[in-house]
Protein backbone atom coordinates (compact mmCIF):
# COMPACT_ATOMS: atom_id res chain seq x y z
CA UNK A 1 97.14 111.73 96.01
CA UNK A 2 99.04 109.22 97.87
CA UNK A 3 97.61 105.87 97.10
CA UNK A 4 99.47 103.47 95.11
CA UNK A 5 97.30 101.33 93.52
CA UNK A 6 96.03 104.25 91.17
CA UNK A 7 98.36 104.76 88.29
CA UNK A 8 97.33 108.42 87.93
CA UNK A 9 98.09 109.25 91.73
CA UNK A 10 100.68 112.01 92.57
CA UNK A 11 102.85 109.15 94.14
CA UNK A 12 102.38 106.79 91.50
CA UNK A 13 103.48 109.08 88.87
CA UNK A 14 106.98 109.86 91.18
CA UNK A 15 107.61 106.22 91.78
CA UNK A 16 107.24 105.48 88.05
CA UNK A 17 108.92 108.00 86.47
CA UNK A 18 111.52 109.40 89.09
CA UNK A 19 110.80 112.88 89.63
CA UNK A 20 107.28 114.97 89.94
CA UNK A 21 107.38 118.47 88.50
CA UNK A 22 105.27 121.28 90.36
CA UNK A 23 104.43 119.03 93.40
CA UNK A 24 101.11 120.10 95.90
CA UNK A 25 101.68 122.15 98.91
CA UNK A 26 100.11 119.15 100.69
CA UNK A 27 102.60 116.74 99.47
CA UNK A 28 105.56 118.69 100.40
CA UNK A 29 104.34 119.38 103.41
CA UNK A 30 104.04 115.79 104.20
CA UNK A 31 107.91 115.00 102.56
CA UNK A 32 109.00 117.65 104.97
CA UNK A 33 107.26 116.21 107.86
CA UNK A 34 108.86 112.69 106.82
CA UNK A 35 112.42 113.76 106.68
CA UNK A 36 112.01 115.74 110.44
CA UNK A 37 111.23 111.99 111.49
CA UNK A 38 113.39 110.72 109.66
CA UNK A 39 116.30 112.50 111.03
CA UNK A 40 114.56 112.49 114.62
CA UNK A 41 114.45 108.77 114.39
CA UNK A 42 118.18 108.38 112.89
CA UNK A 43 116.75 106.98 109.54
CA UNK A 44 114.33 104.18 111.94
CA UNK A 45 111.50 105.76 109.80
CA UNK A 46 112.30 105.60 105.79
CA UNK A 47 109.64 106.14 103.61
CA UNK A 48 111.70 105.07 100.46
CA UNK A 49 111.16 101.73 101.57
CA UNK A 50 108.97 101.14 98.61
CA UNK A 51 111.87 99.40 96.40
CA UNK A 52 112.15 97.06 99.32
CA UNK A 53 108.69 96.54 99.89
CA UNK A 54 108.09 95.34 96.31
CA UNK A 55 111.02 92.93 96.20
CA UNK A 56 109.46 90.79 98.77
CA UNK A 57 105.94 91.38 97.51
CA UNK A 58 107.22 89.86 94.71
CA UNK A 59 108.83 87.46 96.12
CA UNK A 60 106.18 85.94 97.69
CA UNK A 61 103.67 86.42 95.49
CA UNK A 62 105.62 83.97 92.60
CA UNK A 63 106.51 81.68 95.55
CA UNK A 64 103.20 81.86 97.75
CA UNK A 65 104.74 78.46 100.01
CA UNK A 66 107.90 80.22 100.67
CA UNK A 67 109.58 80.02 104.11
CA UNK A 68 112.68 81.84 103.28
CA UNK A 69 113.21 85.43 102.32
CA UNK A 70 114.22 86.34 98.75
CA UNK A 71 118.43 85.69 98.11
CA UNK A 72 120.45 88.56 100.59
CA UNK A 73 122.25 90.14 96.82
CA UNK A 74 118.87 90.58 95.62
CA UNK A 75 117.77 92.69 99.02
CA UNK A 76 120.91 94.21 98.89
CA UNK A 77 120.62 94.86 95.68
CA UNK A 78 117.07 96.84 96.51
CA UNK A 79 118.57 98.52 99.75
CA UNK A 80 120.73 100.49 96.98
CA UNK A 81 117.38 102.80 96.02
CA UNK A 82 116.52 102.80 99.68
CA UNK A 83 117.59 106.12 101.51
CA UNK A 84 115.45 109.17 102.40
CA UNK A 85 118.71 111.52 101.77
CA UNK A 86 118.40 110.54 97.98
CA UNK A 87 115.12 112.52 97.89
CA UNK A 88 115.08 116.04 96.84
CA UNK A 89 112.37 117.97 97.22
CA UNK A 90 111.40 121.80 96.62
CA UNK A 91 108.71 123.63 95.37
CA UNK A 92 108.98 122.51 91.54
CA UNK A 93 110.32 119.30 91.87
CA UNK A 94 110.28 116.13 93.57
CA UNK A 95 113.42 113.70 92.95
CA UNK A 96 115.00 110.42 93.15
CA UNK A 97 119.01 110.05 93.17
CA UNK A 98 118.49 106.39 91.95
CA UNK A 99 116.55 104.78 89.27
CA UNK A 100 114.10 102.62 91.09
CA UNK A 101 113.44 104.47 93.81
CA UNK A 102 109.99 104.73 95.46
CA UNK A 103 108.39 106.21 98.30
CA UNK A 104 105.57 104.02 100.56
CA UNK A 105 104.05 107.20 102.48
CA UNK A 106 101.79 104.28 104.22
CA UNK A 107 103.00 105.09 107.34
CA UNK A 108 102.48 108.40 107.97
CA UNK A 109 99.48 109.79 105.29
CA UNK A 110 96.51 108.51 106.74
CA UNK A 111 97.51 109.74 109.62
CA UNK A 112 98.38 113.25 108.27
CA UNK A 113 95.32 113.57 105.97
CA UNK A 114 92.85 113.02 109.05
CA UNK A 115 94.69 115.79 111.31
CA UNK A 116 95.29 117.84 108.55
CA UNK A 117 90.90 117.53 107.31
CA UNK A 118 89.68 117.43 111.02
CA UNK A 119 92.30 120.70 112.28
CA UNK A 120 90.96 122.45 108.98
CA UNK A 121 87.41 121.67 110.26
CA UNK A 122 87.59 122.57 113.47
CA UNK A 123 87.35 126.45 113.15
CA UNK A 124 84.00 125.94 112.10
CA UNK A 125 82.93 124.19 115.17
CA UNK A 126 81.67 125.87 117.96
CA UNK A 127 83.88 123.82 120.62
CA UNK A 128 86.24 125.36 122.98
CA UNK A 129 88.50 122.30 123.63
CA UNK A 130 89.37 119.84 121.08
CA UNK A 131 91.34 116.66 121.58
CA UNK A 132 93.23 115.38 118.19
């Protein structure tokens, strides 16, 4: 769902094309988790970082003996489609305010696919005390 190196993942599809129409319960549960620490880290965690991300992937991979970063108007350039506010997100839609826009959710959905398997799991354990 969130990997983007498959074309036909749910975040693939949003960072292509801009928007995602009837979006899982899972994956708005996870937007919703980002902007909470997004706002509880004053914007420190972005996920829409992807447009960034790819300019000096880029970058680097056409100039592999690089030692400087690509030209500052071309990162500022990218820092235009960077901004967690210019996601909107409900129950039918996700959306991008810019064209270009991506989200990177490789910060948090590992993370939040392993709580959210092993806490669905753990009802059917016979444990009384769990750590997570």
């Amino acid at each position: 769902m969130f990997s983007l190196y498959r074309e036909d993942s749910l975040i693939s599809r949003l960072n292509r094309d801009g928007y995602l129409t009837s979006p899982s319960a899972d994956f708005l549960e996870l937007l919703s988790l980002c902007r909470d620490i997004h706002a509880l880290t004053d914007g420190a965690f972005d996920p829409t970082v992807q447009a960034l991300w790819k300019l000096y992937a880029d970058y680097f991979a056409a100039r592999p003996d690089a030692e400087t970063p690509p030209p500052q108007n071309s990162v500022d350039e990218a820092l235009k489609r960077v901004g967690f506010g210019k996601v909107s997100f409900d129950d039918r839609e996700i959306r991008f305010a810019e064209k270009g826009m991506g989200l990177s959710l490789n910060g948090i959905a590992q993370g939040y696919s392993g709580l959210t398997k092993t806490s669905t799991a753990l009802p059917r354990l016979s444990s009384k005390r769990t750590i997570l």
